[in-house]
PDB file of N, CA and C in Angstrom:
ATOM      1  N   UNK A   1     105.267 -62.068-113.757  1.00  0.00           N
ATOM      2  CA  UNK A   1     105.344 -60.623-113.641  1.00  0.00           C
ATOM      3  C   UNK A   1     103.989 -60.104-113.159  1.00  0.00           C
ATOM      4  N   UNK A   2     103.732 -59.146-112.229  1.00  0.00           N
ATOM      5  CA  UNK A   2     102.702 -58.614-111.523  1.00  0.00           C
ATOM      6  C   UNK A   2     103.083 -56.926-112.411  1.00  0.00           C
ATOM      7  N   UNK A   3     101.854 -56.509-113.047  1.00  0.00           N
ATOM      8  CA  UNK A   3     101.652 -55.485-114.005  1.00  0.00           C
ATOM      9  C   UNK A   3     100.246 -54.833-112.476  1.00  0.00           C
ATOM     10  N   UNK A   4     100.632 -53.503-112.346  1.00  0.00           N
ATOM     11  CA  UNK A   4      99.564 -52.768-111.853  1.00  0.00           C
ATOM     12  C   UNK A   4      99.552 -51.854-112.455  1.00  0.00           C
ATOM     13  N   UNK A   5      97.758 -51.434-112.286  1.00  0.00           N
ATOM     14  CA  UNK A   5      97.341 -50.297-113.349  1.00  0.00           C
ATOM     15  C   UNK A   5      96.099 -49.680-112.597  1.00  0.00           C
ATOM     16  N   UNK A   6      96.638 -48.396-112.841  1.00  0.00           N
ATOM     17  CA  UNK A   6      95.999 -46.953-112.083  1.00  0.00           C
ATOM     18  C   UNK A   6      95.064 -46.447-113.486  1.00  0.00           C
ATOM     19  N   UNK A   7      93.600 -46.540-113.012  1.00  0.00           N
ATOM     20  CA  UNK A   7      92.930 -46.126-113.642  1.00  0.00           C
ATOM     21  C   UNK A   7      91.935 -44.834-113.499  1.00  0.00           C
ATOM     22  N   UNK A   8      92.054 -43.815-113.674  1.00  0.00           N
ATOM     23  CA  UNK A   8      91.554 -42.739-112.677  1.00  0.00           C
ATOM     24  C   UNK A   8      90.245 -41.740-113.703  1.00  0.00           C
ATOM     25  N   UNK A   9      89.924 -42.913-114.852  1.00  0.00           N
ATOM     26  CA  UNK A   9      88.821 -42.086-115.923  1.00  0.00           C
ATOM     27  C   UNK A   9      87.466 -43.244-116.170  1.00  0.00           C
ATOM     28  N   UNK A  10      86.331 -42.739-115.833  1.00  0.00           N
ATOM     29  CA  UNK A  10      84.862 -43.034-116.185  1.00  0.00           C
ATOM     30  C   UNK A  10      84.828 -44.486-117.699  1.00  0.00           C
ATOM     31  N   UNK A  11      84.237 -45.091-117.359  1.00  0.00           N
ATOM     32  CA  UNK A  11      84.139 -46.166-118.646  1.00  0.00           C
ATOM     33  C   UNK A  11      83.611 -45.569-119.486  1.00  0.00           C
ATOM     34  N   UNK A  12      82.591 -44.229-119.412  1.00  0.00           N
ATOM     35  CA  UNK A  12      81.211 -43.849-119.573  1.00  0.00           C
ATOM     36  C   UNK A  12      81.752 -42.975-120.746  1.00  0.00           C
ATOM     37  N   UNK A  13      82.801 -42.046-119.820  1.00  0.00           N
ATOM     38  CA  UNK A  13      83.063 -40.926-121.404  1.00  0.00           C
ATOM     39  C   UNK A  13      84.848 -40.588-121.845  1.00  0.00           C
ATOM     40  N   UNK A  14      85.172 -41.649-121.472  1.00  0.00           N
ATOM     41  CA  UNK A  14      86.593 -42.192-121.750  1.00  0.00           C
ATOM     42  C   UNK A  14      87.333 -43.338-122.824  1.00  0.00           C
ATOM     43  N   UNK A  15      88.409 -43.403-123.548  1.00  0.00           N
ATOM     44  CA  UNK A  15      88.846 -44.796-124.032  1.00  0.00           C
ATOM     45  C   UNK A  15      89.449 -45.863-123.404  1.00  0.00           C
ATOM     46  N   UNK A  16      90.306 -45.155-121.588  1.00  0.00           N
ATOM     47  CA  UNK A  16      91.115 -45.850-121.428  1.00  0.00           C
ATOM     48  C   UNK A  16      90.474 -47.005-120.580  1.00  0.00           C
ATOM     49  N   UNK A  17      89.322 -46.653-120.248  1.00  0.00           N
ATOM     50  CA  UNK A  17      88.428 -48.485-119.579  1.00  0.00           C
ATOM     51  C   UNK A  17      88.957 -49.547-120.876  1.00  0.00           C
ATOM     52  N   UNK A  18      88.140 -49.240-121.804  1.00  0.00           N
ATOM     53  CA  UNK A  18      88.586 -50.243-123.034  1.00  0.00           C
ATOM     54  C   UNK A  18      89.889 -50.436-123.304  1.00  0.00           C
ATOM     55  N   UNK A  19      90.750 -49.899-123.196  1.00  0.00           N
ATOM     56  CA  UNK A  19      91.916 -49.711-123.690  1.00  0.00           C
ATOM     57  C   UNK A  19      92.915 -50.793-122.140  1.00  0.00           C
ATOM     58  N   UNK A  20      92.744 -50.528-120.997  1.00  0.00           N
ATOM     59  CA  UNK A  20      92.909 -51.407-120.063  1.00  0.00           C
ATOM     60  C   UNK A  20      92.365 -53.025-120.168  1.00  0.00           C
ATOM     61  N   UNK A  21      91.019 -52.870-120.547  1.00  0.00           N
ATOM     62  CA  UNK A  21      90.480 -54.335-120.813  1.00  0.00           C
ATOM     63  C   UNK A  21      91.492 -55.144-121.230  1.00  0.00           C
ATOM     64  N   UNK A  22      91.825 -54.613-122.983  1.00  0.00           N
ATOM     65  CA  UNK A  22      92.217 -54.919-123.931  1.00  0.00           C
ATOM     66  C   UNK A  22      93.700 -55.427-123.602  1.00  0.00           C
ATOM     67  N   UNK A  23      94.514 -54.509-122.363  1.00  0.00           N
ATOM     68  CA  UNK A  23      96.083 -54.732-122.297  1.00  0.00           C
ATOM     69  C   UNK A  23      96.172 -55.813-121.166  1.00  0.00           C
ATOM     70  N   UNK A  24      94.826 -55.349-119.945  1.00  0.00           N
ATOM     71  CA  UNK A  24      95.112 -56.733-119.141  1.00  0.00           C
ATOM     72  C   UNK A  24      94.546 -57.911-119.693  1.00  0.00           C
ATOM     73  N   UNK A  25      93.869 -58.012-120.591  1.00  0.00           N
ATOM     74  CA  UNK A  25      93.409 -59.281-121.264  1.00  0.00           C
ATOM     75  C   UNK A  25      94.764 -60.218-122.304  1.00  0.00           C
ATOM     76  N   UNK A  26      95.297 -59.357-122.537  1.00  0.00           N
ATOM     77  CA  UNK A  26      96.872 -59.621-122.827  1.00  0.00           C
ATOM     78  C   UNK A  26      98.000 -60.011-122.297  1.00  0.00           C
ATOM     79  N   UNK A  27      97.826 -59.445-120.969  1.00  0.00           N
ATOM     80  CA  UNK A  27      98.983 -59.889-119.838  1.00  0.00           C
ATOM     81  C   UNK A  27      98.706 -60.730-119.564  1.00  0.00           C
ATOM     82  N   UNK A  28      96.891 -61.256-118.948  1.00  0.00           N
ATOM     83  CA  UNK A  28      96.583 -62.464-118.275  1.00  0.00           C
ATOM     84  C   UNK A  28      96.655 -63.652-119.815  1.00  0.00           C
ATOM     85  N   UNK A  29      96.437 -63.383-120.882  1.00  0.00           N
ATOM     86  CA  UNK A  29      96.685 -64.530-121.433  1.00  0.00           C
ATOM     87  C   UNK A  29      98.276 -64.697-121.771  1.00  0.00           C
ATOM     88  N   UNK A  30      99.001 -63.828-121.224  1.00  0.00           N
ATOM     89  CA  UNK A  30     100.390 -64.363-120.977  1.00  0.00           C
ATOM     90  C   UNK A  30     101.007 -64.973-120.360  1.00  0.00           C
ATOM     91  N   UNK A  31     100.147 -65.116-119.138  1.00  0.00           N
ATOM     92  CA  UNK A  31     100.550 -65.600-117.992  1.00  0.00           C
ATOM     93  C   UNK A  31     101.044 -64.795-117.271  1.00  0.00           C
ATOM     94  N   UNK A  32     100.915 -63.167-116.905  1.00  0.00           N
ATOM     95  CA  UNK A  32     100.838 -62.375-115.879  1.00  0.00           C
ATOM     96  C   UNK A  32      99.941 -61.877-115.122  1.00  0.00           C
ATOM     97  N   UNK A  33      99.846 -61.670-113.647  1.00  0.00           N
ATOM     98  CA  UNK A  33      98.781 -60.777-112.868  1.00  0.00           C
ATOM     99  C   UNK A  33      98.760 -59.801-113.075  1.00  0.00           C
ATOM    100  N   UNK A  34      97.320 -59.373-113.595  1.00  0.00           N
ATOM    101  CA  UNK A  34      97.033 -57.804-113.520  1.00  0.00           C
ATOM    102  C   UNK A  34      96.164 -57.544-112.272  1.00  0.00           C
ATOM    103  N   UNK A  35      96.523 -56.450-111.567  1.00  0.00           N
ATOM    104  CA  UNK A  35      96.509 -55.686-110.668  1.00  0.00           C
ATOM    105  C   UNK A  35      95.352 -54.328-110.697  1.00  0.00           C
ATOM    106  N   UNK A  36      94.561 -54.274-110.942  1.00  0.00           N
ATOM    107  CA  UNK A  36      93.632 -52.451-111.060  1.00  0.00           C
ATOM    108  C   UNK A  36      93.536 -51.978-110.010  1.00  0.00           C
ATOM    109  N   UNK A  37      93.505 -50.715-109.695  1.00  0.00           N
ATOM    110  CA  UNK A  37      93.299 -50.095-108.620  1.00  0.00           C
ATOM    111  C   UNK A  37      92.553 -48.763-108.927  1.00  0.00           C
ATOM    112  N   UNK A  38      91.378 -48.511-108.731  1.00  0.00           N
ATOM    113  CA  UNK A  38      90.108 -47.532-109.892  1.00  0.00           C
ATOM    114  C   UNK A  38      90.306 -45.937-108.584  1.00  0.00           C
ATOM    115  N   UNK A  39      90.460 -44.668-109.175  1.00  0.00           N
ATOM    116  CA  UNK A  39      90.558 -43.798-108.263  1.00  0.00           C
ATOM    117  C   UNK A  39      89.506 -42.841-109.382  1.00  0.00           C
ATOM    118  N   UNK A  40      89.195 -41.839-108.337  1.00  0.00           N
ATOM    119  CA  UNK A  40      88.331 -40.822-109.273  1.00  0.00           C
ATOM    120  C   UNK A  40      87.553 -41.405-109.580  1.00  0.00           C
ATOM    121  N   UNK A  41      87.119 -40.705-110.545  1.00  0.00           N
ATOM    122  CA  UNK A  41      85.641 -41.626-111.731  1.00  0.00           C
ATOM    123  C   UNK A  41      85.876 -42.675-112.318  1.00  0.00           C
ATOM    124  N   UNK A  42      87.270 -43.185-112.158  1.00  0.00           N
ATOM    125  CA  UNK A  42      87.879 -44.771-112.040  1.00  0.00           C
ATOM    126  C   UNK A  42      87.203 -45.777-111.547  1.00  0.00           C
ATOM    127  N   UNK A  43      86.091 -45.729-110.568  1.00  0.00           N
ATOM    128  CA  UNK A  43      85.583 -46.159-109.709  1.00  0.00           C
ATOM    129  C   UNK A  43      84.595 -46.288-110.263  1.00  0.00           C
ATOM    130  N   UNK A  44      84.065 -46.052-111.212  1.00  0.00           N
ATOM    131  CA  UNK A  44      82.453 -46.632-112.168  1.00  0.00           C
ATOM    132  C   UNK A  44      83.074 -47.775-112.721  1.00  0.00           C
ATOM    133  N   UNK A  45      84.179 -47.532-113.226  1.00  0.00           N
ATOM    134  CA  UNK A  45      84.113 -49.143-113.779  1.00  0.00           C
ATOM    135  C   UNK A  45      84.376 -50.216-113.141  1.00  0.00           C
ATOM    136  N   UNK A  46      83.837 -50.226-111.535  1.00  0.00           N
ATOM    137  CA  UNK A  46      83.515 -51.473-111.277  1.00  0.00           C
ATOM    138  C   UNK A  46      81.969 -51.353-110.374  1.00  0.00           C
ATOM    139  N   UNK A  47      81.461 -50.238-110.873  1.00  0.00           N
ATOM    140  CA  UNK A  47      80.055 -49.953-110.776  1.00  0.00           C
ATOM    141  C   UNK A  47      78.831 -51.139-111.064  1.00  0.00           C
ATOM    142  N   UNK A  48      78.316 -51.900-110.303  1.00  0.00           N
ATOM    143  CA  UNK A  48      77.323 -52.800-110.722  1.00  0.00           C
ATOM    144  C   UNK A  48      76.390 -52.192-110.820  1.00  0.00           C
ATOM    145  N   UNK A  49      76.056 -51.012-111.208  1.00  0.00           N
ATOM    146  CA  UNK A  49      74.805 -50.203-111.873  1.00  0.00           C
ATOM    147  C   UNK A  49      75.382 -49.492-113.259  1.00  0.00           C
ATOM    148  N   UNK A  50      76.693 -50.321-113.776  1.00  0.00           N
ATOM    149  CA  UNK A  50      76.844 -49.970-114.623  1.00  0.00           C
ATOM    150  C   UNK A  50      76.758 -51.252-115.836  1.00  0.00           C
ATOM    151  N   UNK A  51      75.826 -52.411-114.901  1.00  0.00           N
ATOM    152  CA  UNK A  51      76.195 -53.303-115.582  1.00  0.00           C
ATOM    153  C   UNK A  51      74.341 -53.831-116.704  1.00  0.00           C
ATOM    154  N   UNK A  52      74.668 -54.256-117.639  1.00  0.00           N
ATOM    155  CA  UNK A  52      73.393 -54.023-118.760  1.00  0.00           C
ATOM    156  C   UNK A  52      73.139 -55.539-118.922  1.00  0.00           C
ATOM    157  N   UNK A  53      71.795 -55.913-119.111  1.00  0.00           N
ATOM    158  CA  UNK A  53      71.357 -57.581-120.067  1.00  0.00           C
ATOM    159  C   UNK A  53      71.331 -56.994-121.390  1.00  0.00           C
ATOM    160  N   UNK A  54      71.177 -55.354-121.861  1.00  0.00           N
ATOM    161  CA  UNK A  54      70.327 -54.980-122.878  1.00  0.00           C
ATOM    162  C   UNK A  54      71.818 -55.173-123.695  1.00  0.00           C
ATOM    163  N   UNK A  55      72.506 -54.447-123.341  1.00  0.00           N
ATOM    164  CA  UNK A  55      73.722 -54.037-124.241  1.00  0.00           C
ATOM    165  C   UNK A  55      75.307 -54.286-123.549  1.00  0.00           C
ATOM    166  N   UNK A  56      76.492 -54.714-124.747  1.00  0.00           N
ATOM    167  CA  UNK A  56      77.915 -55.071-123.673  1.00  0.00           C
ATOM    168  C   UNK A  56      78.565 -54.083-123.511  1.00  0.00           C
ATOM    169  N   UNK A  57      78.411 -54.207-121.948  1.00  0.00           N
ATOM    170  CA  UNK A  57      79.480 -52.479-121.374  1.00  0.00           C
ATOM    171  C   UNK A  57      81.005 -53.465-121.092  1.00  0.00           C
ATOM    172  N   UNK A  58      81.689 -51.833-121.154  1.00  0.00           N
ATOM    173  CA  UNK A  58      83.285 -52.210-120.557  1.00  0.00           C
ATOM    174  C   UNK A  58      83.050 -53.062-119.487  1.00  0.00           C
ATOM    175  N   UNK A  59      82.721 -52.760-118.262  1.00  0.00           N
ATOM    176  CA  UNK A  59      82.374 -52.951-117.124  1.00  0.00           C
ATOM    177  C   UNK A  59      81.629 -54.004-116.439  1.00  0.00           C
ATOM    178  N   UNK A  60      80.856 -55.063-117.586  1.00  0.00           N
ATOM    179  CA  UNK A  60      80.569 -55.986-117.980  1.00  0.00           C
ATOM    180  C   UNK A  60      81.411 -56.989-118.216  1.00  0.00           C
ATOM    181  N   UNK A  61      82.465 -56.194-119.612  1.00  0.00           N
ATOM    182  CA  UNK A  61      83.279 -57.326-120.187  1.00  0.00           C
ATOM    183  C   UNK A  61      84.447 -57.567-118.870  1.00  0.00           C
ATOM    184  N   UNK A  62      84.631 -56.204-118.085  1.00  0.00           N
ATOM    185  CA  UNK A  62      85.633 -56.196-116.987  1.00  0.00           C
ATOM    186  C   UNK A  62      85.636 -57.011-116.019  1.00  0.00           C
ATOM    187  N   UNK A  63      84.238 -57.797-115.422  1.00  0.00           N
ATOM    188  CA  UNK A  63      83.676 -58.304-115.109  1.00  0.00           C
ATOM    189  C   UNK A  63      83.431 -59.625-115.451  1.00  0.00           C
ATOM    190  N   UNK A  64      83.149 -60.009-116.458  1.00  0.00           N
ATOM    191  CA  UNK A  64      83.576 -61.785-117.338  1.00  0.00           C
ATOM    192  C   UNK A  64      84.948 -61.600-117.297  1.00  0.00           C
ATOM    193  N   UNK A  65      85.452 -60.819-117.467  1.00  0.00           N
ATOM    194  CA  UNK A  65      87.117 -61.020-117.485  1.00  0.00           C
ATOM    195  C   UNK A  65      87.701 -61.518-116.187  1.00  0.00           C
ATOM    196  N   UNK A  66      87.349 -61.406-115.387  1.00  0.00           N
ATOM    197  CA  UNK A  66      87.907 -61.622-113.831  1.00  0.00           C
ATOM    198  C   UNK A  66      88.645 -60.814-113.595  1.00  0.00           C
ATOM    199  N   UNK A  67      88.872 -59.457-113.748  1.00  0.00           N
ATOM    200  CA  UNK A  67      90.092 -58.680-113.280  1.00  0.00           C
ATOM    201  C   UNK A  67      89.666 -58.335-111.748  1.00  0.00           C
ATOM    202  N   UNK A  68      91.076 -58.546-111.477  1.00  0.00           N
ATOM    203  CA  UNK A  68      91.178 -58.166-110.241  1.00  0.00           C
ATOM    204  C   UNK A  68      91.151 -56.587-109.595  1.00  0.00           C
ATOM    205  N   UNK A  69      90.438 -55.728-109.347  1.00  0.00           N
ATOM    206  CA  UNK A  69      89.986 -54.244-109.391  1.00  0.00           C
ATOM    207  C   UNK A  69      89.725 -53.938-108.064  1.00  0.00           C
ATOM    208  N   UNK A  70      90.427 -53.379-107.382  1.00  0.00           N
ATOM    209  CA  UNK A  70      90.163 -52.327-106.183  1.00  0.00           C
ATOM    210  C   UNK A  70      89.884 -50.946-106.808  1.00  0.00           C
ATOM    211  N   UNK A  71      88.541 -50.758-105.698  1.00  0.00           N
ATOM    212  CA  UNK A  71      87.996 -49.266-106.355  1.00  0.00           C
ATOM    213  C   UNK A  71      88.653 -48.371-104.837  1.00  0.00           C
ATOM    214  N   UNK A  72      88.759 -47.118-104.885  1.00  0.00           N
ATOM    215  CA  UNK A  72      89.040 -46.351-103.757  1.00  0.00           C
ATOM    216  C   UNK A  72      87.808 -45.956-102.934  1.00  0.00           C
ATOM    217  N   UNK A  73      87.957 -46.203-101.869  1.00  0.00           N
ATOM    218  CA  UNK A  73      86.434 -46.422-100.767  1.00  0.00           C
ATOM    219  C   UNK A  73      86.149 -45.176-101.141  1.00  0.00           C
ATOM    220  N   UNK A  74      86.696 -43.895-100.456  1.00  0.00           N
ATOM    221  CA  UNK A  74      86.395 -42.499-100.708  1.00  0.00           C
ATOM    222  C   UNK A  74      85.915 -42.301-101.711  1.00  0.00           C
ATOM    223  N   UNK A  75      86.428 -42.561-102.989  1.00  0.00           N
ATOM    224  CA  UNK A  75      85.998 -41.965-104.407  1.00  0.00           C
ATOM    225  C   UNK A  75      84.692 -42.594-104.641  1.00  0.00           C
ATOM    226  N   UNK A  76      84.613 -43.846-103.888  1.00  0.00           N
ATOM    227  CA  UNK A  76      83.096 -44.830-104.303  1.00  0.00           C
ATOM    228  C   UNK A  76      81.745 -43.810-103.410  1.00  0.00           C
ATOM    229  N   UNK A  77      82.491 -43.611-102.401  1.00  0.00           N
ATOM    230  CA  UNK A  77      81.141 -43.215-101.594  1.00  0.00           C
ATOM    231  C   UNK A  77      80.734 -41.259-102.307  1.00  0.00           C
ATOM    232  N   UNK A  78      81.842 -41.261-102.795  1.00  0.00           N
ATOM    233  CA  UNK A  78      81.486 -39.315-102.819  1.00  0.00           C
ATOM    234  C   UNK A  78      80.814 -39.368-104.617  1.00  0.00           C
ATOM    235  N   UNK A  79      80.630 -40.587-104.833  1.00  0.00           N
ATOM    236  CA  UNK A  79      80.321 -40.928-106.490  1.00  0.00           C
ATOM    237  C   UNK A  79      78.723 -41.618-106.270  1.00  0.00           C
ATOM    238  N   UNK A  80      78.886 -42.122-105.146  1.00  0.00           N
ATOM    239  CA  UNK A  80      77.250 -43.133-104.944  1.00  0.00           C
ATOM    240  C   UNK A  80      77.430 -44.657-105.921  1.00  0.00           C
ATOM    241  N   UNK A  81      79.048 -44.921-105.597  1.00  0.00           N
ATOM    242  CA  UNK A  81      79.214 -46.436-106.239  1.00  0.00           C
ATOM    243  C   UNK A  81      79.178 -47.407-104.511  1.00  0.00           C
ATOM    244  N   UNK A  82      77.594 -48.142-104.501  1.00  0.00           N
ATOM    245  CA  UNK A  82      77.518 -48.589-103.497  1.00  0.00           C
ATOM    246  C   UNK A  82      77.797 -49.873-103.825  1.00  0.00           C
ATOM    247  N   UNK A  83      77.291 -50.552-104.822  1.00  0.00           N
ATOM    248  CA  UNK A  83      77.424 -52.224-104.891  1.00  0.00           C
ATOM    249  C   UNK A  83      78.763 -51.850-106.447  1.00  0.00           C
ATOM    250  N   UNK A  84      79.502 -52.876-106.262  1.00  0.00           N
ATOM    251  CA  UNK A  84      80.702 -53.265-106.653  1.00  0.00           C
ATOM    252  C   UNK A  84      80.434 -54.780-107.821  1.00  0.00           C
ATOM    253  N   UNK A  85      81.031 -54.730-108.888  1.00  0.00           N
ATOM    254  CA  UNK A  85      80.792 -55.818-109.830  1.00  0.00           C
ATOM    255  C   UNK A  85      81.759 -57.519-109.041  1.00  0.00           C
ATOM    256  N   UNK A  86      81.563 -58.324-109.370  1.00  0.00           N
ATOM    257  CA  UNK A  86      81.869 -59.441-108.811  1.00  0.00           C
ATOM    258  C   UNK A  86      83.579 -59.610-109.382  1.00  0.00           C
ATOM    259  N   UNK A  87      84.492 -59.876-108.158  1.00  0.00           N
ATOM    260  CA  UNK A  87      85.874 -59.366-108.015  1.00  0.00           C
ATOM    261  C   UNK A  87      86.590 -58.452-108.163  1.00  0.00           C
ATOM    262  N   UNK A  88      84.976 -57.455-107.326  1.00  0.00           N
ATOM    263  CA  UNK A  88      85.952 -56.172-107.399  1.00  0.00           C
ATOM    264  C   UNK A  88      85.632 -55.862-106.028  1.00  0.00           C
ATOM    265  N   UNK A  89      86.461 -54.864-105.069  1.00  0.00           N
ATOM    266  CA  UNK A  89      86.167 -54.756-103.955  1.00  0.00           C
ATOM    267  C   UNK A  89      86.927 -52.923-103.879  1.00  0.00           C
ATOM    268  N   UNK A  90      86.426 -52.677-102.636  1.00  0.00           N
ATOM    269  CA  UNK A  90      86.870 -51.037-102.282  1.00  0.00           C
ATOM    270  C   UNK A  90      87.889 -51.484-101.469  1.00  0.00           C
ATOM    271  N   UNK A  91      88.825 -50.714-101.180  1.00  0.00           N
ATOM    272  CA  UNK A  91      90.224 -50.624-100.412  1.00  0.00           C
ATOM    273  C   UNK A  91      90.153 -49.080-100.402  1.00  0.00           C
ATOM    274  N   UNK A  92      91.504 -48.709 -99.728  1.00  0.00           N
ATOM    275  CA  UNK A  92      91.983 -47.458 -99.701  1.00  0.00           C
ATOM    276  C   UNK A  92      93.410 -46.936-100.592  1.00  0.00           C
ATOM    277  N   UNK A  93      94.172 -46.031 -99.943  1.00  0.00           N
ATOM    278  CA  UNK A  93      94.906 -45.922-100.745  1.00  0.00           C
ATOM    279  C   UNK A  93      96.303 -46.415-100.340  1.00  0.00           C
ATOM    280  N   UNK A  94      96.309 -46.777 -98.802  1.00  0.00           N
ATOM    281  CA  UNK A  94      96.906 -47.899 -98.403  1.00  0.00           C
ATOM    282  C   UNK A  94      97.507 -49.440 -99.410  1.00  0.00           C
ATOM    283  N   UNK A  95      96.272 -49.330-100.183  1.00  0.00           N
ATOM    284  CA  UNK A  95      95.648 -50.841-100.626  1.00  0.00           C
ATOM    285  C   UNK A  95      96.801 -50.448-102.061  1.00  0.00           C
ATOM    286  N   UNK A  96      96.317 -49.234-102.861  1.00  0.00           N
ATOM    287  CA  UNK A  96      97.095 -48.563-103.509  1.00  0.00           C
ATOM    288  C   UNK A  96      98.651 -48.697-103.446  1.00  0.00           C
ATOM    289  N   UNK A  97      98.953 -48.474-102.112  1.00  0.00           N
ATOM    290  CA  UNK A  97     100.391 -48.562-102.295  1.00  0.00           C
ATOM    291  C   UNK A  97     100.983 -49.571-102.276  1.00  0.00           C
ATOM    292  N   UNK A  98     100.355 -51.645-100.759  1.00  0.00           N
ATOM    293  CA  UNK A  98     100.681 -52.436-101.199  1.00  0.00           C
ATOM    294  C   UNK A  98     100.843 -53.203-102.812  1.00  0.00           C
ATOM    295  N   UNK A  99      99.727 -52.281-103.557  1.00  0.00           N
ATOM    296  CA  UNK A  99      99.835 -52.956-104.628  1.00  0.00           C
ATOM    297  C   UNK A  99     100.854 -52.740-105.712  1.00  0.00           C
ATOM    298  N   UNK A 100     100.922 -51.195-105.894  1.00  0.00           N
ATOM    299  CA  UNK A 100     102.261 -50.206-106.212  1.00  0.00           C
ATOM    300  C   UNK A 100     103.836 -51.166-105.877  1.00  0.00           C
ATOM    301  N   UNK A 101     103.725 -51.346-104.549  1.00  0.00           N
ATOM    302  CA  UNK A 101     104.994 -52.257-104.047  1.00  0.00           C
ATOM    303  C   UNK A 101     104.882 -53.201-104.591  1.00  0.00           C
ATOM    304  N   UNK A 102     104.682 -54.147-104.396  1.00  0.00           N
ATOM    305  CA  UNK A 102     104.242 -55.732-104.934  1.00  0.00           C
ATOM    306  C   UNK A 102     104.398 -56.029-106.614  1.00  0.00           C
ATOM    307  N   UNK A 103     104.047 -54.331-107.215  1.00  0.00           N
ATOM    308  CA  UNK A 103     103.989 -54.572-109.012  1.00  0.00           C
ATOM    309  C   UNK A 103     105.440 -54.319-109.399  1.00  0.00           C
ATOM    310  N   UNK A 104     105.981 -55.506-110.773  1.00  0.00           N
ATOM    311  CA  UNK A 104     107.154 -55.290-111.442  1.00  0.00           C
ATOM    312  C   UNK A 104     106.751 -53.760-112.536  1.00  0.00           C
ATOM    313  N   UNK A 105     105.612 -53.718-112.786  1.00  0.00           N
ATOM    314  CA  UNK A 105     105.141 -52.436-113.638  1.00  0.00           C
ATOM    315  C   UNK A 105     104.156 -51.815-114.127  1.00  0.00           C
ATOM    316  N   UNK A 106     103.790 -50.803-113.478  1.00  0.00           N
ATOM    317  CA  UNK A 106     102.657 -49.806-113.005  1.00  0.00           C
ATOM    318  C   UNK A 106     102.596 -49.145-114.548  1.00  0.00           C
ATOM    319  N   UNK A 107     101.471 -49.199-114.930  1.00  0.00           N
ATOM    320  CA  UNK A 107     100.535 -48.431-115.588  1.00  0.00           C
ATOM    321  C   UNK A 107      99.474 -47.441-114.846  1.00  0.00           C
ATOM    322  N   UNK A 108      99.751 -46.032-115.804  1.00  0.00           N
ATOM    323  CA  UNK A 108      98.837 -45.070-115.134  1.00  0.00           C
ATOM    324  C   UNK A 108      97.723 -44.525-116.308  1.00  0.00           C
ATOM    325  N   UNK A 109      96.568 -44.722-116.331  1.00  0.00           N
ATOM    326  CA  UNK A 109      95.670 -44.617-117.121  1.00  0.00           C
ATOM    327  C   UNK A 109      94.907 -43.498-116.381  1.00  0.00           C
ATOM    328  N   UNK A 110      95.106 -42.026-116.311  1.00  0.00           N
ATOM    329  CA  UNK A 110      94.545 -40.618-115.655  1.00  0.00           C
ATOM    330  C   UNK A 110      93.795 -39.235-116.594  1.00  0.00           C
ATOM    331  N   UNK A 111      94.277 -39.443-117.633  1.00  0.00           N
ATOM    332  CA  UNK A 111      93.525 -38.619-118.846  1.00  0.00           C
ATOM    333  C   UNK A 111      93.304 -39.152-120.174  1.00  0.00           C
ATOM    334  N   UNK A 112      92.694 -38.375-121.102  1.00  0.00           N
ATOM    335  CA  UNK A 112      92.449 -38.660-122.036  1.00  0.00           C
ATOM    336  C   UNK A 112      93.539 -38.219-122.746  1.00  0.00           C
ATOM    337  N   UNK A 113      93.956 -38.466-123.540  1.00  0.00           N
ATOM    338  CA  UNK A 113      94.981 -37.692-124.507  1.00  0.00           C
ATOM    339  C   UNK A 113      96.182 -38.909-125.012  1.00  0.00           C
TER     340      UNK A 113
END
């Protein structure tokens, strides 16, 4: 099963970075692909200036995790997310929709509440 998940909130002042970790770290030890696709301030958490030796960020652990994470080019450049954490890359929203197609079930992670 291919699980995609729309993440469109900051690691920084949000739950649902953690809260994604936590569910694709679940799927992949199930033996499913998880899919991210980061829009908005979605797009820090695959921020490599968000990444610490001092202390463990989401974005870090997102990062040892191997998730697979497309950030949205637009949202990266109008944010100043220039370098990208390791297996994560910018796409568009193109990229968005092959992935949308391709998933048996989309998760949308867009507010707090």
């Amino acid at each position: 099963m291919i699980v995609a998940i729309l993440l469109f909130t900051s690691p920084v002042q949000h739950e649902n970075s953690a809260q994604v970790l936590e569910i694709a770290r679940a799927l992949k030890s199930a033996g499913h692909r998880v899919r991210i696709f980061l829009l908005g301030d979605g797009v820090y958490n695959a921020s490599a200036h968000l990444l610490s030796d001092k202390v463990e960020t989401v974005v870090g652990e997102m990062q040892s995790e191997g998730l697979e994470m497309t950030a949205c080019t637009t949202c990266a450049t109008y944010r100043g997310v220039d370098r990208v954490i390791k297996g994560s890359g910018l796409g568009t929203l193109e990229d968005f929709t092959e992935i949308v197609e391709g998933c048996d079930i989309l998760l949308n992670f867009t507010s707090e509440g």
